[in-house]
Protein backbone atom coordinates (compact mmCIF):
# COMPACT_ATOMS: atom_id res chain seq x y z
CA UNK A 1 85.32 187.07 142.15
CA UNK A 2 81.48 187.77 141.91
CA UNK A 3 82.49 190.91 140.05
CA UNK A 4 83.26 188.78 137.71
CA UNK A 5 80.98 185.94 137.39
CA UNK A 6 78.09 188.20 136.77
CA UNK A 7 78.85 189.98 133.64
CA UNK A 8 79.83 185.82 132.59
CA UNK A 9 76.08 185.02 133.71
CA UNK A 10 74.55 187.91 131.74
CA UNK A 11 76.28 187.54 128.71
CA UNK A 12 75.59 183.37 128.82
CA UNK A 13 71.92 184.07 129.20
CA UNK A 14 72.29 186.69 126.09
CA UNK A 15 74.08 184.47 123.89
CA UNK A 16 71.32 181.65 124.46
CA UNK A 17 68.75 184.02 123.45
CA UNK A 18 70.77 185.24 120.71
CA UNK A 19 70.87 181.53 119.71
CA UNK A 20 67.38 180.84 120.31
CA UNK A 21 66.49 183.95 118.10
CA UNK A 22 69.09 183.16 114.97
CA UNK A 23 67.04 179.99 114.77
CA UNK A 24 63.53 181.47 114.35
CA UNK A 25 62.46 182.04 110.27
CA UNK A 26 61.32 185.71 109.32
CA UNK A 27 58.43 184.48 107.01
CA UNK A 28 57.33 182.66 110.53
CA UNK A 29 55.84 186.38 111.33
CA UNK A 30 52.55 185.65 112.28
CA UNK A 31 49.61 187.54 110.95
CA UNK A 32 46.54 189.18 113.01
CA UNK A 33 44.64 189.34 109.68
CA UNK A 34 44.86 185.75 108.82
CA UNK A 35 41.18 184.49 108.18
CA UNK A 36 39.90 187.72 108.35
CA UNK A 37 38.30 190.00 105.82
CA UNK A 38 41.02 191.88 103.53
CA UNK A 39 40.99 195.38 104.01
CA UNK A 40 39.26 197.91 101.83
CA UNK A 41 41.02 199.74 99.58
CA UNK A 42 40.47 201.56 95.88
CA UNK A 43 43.93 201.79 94.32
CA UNK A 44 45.12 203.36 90.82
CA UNK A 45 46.41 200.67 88.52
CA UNK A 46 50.20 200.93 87.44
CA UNK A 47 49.67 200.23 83.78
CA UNK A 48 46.38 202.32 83.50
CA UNK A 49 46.51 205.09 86.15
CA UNK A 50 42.67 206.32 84.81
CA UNK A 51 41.73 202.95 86.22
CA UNK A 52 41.30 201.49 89.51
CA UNK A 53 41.08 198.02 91.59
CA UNK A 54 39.76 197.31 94.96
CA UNK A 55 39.07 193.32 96.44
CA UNK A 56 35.02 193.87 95.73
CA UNK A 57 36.36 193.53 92.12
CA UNK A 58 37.63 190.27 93.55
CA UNK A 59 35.08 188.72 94.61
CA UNK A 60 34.72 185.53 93.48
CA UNK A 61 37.89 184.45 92.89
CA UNK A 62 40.99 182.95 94.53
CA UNK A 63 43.90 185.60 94.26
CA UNK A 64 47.30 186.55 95.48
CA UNK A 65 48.36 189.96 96.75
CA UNK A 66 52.02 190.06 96.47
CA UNK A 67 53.67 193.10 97.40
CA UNK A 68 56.85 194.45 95.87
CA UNK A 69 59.01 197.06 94.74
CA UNK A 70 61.56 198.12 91.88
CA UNK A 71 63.94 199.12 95.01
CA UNK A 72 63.35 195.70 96.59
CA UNK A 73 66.59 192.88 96.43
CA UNK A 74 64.64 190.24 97.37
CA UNK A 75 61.80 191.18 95.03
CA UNK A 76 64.53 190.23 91.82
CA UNK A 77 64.64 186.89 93.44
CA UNK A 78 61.43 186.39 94.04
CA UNK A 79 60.42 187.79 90.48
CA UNK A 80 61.41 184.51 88.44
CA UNK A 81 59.14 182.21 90.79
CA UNK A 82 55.98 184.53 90.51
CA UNK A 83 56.48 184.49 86.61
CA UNK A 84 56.49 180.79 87.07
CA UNK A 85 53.59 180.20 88.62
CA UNK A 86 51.64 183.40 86.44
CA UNK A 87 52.39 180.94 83.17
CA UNK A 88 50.46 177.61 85.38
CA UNK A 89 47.67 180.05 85.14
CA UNK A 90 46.14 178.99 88.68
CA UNK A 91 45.49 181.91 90.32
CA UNK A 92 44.83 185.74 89.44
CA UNK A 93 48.16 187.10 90.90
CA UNK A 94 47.93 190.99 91.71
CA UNK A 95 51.02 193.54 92.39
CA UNK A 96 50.53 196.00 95.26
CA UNK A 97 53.74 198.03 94.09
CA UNK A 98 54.81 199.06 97.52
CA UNK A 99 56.13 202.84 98.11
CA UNK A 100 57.69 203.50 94.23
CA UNK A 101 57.92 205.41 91.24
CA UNK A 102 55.66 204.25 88.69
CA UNK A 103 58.03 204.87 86.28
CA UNK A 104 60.59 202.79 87.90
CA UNK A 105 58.20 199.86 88.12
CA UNK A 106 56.90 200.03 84.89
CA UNK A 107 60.78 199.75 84.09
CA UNK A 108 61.16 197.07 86.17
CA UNK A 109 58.35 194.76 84.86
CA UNK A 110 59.22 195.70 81.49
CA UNK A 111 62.66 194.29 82.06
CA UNK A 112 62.02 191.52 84.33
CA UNK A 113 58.48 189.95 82.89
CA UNK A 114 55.50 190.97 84.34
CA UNK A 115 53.73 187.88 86.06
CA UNK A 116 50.57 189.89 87.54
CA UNK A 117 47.16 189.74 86.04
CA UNK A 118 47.50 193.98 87.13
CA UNK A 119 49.54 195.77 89.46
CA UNK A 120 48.14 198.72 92.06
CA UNK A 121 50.25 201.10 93.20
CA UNK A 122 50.79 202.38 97.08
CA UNK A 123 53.19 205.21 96.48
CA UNK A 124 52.61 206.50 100.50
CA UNK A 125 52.48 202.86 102.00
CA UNK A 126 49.18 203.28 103.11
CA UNK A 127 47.61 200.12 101.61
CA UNK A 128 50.88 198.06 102.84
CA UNK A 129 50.05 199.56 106.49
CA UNK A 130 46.29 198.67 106.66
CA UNK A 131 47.18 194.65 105.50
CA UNK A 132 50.00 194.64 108.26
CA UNK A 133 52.87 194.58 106.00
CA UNK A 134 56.65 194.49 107.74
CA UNK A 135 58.53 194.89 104.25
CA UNK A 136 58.39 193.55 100.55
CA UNK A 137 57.86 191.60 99.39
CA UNK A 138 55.07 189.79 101.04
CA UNK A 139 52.51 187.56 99.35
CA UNK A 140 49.12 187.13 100.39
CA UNK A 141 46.81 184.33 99.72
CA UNK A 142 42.67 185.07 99.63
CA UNK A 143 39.95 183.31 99.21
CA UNK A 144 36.73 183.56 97.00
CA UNK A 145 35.03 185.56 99.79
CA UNK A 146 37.73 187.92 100.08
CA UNK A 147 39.37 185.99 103.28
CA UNK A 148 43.03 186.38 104.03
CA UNK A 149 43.99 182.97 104.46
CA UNK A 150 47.87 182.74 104.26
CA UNK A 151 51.01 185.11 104.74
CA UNK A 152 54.08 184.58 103.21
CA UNK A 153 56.66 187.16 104.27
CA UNK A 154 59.83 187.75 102.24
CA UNK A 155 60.35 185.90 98.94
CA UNK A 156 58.49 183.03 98.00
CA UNK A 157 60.39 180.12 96.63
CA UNK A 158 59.29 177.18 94.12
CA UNK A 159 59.06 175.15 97.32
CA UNK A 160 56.66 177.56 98.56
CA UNK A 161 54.88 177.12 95.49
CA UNK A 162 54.75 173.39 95.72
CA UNK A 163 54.06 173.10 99.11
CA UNK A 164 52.37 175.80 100.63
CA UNK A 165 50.63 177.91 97.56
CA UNK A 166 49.43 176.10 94.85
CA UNK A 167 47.58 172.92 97.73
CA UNK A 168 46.12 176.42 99.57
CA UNK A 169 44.95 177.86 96.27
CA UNK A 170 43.73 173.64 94.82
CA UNK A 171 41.28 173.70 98.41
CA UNK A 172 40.43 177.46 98.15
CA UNK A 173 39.19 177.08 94.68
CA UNK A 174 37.38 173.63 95.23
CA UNK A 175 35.59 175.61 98.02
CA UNK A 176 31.97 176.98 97.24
């Protein structure tokens, strides 16, 4: 009898935490680099590799990081919403293309609209390493003193937009 009742016990406590976990939201990953500075970096820029960008360029401004790549699924879904918000003209939005060909993204933009102010590339992943990345795409929101101050992981909605992005980026902006 208790031979059997055990493997019953272990796979009731599994299931609840099965349960418990199919509940959670992904883009509820939180963030070690949330109101902290944003890494350094000097990256080529997709459209003009003889140029490059790094966050001192930044400085100043509100801005989103949004990570993505040509390969990417959710990236497509996500790609309508960030050309949505590039035409309110709100907020300097900048591509980290994440691990691609720069051919391939070029291709992709050029099909799909291109809603960043410039994109940087990260062919190695190096960039997407150093701000903590999980997977594309993955938006980051930054403030005028080049302060992560929101993480959006996987792709942001228009009720993202609405209700998380463009209040963050109406306070970040009013902010000396």
């Amino acid at each position: 009898m208790l031979k059997y009742i055990i493997p019953l016990v272990l796979f009731t406590i599994m299931a609840v935490f099965l349960g418990i976990g199919l509940k959670l939201n992904p883009s509820d990953i939180p963030s070690p680099f949330i109101n902290k500075p944003t890494p350094i970096f000097k990256a080529t820029k997709l459209e003009k590799p003889e140029e490059t960008l790094s966050p001192a360029d930044l400085k100043g401004q509100v801005w989103l990081l949004n990570v993505w790549a040509s390969w990417c699924v959710s990236c497509r879904s996500e790609h309508p919403v960030l050309n949505s918000l590039a035409n309110k003209k709100v907020v300097t939005i900048i591509g980290l293309n994440y691990k691609d060909e720069p051919t391939d993204a070029k291709k992709w933009l050029a099909t799909l609209g291109n809603p960043y102010n410039t994109s940087i590339t990260d062919q190695e992943g190096r960039i997407g390493i150093d701000y903590g990345v999980y997977g594309v795409p993955e938006t980051f929101v930054i403030d005028k003193r080049g302060v992560i101050r929101h993480k959006q992981t996987g792709p942001v909605t228009e009720q993202d937009v609405k209700n998380i992005l463009l209040p963050l980026i109406a306070k970040l902006q009013a902010e000396s």
